[in-house]
Protein backbone atom coordinates (compact mmCIF):
# COMPACT_ATOMS: atom_id res chain seq x y z
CA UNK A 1 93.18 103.15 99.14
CA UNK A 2 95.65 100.38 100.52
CA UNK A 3 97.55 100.81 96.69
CA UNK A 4 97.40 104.40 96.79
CA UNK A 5 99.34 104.18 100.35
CA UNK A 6 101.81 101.67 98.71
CA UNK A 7 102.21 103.83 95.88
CA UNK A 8 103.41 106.72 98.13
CA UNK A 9 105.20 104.64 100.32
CA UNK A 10 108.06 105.53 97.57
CA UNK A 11 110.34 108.49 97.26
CA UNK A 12 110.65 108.55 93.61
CA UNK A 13 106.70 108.00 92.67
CA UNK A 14 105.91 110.76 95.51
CA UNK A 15 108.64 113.09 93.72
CA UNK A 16 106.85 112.32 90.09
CA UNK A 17 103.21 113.35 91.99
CA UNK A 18 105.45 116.54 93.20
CA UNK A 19 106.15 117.14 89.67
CA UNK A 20 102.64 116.50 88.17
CA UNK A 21 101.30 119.25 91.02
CA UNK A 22 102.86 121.77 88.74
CA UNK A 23 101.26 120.88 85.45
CA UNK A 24 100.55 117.59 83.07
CA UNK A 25 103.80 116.06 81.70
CA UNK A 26 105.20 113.78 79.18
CA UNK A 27 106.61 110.49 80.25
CA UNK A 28 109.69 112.11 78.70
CA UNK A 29 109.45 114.83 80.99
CA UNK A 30 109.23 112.86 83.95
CA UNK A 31 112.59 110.47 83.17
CA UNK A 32 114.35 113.82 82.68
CA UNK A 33 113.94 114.99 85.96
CA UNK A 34 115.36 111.15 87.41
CA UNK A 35 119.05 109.61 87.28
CA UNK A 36 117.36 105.76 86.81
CA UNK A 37 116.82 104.41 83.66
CA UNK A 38 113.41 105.03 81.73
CA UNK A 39 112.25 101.33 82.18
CA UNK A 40 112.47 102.24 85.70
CA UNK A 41 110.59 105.20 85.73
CA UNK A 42 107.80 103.50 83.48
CA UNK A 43 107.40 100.56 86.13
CA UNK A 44 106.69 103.95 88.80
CA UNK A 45 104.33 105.63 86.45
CA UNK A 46 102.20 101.96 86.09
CA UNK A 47 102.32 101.69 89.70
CA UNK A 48 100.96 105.28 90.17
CA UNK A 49 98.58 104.13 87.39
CA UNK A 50 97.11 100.80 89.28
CA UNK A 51 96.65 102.77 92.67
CA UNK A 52 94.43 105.27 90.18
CA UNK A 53 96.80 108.18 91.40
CA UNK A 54 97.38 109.56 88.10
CA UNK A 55 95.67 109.05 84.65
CA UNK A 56 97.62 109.16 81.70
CA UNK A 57 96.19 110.35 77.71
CA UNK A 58 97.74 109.44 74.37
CA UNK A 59 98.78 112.06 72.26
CA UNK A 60 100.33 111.42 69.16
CA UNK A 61 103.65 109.55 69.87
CA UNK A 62 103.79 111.32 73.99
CA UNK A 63 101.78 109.81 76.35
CA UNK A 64 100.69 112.32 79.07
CA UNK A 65 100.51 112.26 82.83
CA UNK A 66 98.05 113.64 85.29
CA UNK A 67 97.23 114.04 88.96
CA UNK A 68 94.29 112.22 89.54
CA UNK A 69 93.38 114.48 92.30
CA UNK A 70 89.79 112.86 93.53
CA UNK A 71 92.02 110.14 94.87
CA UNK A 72 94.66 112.23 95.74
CA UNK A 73 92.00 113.74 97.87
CA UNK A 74 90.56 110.74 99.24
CA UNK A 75 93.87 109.90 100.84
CA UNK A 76 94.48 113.27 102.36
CA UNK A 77 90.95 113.36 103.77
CA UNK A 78 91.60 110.08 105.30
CA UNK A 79 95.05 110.92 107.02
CA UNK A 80 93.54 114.78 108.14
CA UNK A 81 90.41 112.32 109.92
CA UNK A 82 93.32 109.95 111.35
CA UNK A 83 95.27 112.76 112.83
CA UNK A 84 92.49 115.19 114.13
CA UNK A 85 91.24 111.74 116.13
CA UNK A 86 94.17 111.37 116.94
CA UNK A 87 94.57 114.64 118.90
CA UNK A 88 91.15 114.15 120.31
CA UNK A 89 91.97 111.22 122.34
């Protein structure tokens, strides 16, 4: 979970896991919605990758992105637990 948290801990991967809440895209349809160069947006989609956050499927010549939402879940569950302790101490 510790990658998955330094994953998120940037704006641009958290706004391409935005973007992949609304339906599977193409790395190509990721860098479009960026002003950084597509190298750059590759190295965010790997990191996204290694924490297990999303899962991507070859298709032809596109290579597709997806939420990997078991994980996705993991990490909310964890941070709802923190914060309801939280407010029980």
């Amino acid at each position: 979970m510790n990658d998955a948290f330094k994953a998120l801990a940037d704006p641009t991967r958290r706004q391409i896991i935005t973007l992949l809440t609304e339906r599977h895209r193409s790395a190509g349809e990721i860098a479009d919605q960026f002003h950084i160069s597509k190298p750059s947006i590759s190295h965010h989609l790997n990191v996204l990758k290694q924490a297990h956050l999303i899962v991507d499927e070859r298709r032809g010549q596109h290579i597709w992105y997806t939420l990997n939402t078991r994980v996705l879940q993991e990490v909310l569950g964890w941070l709802l637990n923190v914060t309801l302790l939280s407010h029980e101490a």
